[in-house]
N, C-alpha and C. Protein backbone atom coordinates (compact mmCIF):
# COMPACT_ATOMS: atom_id res chain seq x y z
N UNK A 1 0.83 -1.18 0.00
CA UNK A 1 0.00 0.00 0.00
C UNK A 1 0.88 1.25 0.00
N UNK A 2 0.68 1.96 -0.98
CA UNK A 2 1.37 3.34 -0.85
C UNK A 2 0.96 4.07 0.50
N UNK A 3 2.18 4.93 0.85
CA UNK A 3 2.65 5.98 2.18
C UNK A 3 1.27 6.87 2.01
N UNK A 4 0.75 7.41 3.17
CA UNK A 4 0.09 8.70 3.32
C UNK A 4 0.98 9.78 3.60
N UNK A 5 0.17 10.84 2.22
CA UNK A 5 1.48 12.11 2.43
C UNK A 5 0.33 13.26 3.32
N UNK A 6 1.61 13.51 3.89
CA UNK A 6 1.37 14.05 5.21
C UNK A 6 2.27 15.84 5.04
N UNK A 7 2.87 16.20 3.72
CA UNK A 7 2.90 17.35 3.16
C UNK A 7 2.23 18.12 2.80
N UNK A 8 2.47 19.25 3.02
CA UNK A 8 1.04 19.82 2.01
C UNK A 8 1.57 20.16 0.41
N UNK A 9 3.26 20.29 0.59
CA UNK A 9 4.10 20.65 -0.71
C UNK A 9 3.91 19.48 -1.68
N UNK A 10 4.58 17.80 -0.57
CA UNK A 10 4.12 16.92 -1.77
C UNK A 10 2.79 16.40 -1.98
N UNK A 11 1.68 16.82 -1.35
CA UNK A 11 0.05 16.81 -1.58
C UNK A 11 0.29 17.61 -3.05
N UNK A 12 0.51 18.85 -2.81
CA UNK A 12 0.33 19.43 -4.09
C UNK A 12 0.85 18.72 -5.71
N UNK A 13 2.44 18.90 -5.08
CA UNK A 13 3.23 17.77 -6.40
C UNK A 13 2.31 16.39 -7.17
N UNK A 14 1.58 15.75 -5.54
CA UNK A 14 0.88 14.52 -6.05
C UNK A 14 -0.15 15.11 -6.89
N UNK A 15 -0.78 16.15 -6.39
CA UNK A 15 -2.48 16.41 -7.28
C UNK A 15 -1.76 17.13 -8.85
N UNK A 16 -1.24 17.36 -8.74
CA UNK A 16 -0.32 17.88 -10.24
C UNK A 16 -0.02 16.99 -10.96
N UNK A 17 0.61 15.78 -10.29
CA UNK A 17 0.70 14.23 -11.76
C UNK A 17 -0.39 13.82 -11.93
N UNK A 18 -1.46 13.82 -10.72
CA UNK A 18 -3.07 13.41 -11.10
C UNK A 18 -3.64 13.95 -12.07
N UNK A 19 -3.34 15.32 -12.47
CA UNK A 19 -4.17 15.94 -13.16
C UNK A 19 -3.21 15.89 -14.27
N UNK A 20 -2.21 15.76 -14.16
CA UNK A 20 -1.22 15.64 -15.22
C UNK A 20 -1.63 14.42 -16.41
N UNK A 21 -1.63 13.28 -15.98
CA UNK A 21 -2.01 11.84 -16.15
C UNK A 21 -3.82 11.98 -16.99
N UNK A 22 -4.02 12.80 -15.88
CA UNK A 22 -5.81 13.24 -16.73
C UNK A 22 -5.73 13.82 -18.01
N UNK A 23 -5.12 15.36 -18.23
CA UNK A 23 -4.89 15.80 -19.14
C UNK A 23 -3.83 14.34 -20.24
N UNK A 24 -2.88 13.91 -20.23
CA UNK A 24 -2.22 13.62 -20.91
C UNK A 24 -3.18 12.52 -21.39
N UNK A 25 -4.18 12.05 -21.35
CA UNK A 25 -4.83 10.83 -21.49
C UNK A 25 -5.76 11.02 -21.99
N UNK A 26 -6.53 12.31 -21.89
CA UNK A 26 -7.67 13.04 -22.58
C UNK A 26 -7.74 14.36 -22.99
N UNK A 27 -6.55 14.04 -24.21
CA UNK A 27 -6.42 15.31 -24.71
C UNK A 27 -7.07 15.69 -25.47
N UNK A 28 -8.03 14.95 -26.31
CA UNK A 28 -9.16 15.13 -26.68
C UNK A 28 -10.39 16.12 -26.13
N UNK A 29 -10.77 15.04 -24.98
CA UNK A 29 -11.85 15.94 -24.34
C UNK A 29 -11.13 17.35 -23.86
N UNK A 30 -9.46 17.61 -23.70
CA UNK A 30 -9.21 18.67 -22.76
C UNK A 30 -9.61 19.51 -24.03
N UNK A 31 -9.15 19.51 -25.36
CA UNK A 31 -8.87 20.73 -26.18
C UNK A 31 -10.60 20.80 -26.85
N UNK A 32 -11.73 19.64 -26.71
CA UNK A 32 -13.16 19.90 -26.83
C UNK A 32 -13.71 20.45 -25.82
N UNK A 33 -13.12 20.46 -24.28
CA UNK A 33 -13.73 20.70 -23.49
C UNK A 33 -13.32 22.50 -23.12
N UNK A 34 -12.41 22.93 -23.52
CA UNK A 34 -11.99 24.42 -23.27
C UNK A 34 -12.48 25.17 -24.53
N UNK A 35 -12.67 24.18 -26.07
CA UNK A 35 -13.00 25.22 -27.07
C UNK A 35 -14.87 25.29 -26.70
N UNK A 36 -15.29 24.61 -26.03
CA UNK A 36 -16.80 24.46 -26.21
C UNK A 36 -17.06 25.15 -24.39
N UNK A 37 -16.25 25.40 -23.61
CA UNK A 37 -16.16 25.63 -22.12
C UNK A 37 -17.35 24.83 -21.63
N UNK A 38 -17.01 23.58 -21.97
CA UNK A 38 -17.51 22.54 -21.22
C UNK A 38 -16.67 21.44 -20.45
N UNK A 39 -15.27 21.67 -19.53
CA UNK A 39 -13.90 20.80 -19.98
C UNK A 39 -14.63 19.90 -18.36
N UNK A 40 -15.42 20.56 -17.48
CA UNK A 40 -15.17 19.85 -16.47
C UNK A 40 -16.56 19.21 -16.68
N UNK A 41 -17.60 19.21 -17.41
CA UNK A 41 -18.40 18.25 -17.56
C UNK A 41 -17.96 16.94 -18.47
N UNK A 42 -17.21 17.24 -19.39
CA UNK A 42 -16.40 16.21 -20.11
C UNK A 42 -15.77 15.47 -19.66
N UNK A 43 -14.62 16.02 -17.98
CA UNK A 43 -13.82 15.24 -17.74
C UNK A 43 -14.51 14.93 -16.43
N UNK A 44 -15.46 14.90 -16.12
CA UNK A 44 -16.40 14.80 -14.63
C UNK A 44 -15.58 13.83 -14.21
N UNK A 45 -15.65 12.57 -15.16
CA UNK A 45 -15.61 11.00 -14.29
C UNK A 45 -14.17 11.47 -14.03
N UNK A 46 -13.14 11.14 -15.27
CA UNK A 46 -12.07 11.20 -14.88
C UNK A 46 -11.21 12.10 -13.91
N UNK A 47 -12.21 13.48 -13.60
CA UNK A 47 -11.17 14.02 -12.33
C UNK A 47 -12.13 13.87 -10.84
N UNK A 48 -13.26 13.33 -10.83
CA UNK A 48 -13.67 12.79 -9.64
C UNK A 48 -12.62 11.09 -9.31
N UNK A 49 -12.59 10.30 -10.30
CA UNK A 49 -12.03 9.39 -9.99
C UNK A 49 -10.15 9.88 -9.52
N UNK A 50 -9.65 11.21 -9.79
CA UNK A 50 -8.45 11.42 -9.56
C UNK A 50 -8.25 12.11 -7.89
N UNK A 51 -9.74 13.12 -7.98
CA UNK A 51 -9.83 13.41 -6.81
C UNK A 51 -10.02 12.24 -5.81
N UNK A 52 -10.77 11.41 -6.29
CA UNK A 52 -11.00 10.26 -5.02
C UNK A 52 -9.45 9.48 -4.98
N UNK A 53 -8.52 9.07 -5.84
CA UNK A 53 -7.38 9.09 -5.86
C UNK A 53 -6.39 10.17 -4.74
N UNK A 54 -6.10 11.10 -4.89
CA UNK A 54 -5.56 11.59 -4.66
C UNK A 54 -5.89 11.76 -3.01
N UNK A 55 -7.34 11.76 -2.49
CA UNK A 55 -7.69 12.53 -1.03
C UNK A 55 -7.50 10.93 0.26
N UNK A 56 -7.56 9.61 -0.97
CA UNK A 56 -6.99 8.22 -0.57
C UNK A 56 -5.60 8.18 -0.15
N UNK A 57 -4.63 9.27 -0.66
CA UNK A 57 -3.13 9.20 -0.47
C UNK A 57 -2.73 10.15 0.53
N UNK A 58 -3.51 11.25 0.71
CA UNK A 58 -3.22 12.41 1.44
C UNK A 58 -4.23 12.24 2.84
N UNK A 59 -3.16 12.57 3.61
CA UNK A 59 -3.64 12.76 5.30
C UNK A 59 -4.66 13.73 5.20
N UNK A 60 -5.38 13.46 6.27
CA UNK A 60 -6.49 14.65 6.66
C UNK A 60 -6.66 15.77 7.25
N UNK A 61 -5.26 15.33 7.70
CA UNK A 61 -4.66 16.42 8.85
C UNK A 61 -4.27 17.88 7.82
N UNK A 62 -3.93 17.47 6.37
CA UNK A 62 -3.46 18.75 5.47
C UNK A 62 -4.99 19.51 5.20
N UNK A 63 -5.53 20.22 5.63
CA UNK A 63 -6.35 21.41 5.43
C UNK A 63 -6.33 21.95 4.32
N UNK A 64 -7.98 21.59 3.50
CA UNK A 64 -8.19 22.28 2.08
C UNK A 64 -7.58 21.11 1.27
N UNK A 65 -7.20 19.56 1.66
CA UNK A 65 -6.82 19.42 0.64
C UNK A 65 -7.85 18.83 -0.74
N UNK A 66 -8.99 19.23 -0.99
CA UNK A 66 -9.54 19.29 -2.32
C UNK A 66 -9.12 20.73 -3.46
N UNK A 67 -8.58 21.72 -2.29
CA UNK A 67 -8.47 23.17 -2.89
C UNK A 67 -6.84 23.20 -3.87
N UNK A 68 -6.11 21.71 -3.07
CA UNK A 68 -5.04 21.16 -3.76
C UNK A 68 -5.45 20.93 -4.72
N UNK A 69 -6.31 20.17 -5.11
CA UNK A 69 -6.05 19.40 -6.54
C UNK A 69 -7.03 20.07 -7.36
N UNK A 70 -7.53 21.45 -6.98
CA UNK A 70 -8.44 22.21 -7.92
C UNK A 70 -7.28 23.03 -8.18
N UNK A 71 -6.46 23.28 -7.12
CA UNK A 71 -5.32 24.27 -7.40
C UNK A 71 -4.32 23.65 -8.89
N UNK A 72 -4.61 22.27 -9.07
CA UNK A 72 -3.44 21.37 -9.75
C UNK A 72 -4.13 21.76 -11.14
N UNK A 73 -5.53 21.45 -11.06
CA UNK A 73 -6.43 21.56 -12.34
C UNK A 73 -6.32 22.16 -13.31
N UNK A 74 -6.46 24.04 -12.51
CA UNK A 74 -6.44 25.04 -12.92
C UNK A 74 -4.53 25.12 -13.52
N UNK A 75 -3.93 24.60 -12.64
CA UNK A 75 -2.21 25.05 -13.27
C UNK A 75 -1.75 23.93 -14.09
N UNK A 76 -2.44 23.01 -14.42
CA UNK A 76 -1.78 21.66 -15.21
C UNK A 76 -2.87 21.68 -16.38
N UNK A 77 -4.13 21.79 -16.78
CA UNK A 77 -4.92 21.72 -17.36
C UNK A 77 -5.64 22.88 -17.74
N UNK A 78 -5.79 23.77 -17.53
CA UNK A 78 -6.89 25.08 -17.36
C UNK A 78 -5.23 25.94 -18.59
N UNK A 79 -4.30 26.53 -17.63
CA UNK A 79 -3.32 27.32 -18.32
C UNK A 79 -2.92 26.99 -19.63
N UNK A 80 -2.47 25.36 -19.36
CA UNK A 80 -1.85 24.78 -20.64
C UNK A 80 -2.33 25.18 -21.51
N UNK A 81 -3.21 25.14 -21.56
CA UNK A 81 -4.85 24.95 -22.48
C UNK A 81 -4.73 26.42 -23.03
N UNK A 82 -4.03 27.45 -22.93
CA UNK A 82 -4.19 28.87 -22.84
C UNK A 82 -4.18 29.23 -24.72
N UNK A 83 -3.81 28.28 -25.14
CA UNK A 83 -3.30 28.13 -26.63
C UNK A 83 -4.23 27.96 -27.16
N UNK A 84 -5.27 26.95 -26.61
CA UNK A 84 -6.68 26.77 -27.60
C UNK A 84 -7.83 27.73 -27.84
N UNK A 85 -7.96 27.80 -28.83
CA UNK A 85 -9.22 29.13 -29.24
C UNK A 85 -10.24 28.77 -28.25
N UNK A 86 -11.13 29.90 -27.48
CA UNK A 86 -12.01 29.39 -26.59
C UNK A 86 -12.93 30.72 -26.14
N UNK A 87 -13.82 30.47 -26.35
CA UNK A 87 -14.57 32.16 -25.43
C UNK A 87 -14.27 32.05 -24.47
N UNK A 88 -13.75 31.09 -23.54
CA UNK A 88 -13.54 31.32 -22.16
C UNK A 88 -12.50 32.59 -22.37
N UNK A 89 -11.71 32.83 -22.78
CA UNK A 89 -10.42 34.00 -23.03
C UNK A 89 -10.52 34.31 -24.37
């Protein structure tokens, strides 16, 4: 069984390959889901199943940590994305 991280630095690092792993796997839905600003109904399953991932590895004791891996979302998936035509920007 993998360690419980008990960081809040490597909480973060972890929710960043989660979302990393999401994006790299559905790059499809990422670049349909930002040109149509529909990216988090597209990727519902796959980042609830990352969040439930990720809050399985991380202690409870780290405070906010769902605000981690929305924090990961927005900087691994949301920015990248800054390139694709989109009314969101």
């Amino acid at each position: 069984m993998a360690r419980i991280v008990d960081n809040p630095q490597l909480a973060f690092r972890l929710a960043r390959a989660i979302v990393s792993d999401i994006a790299l796997y559905n790059q499809n839905k990422v670049q349909e889901g930002i040109e149509h600003d529909n990216i988090f109904d597209l990727l519902n399953d796959e980042l609830q199943e990352g969040l439930d991932h990720f809050l399985a590895r991380v202690s409870t004791d780290i405070a906010n940590r769902e605000t981690l891996f929305n924090r990961a979302i927005v900087d691994v998936m949301i920015k990248q994305a800054g390139r694709i035509k989109s009314p969101i920007w």
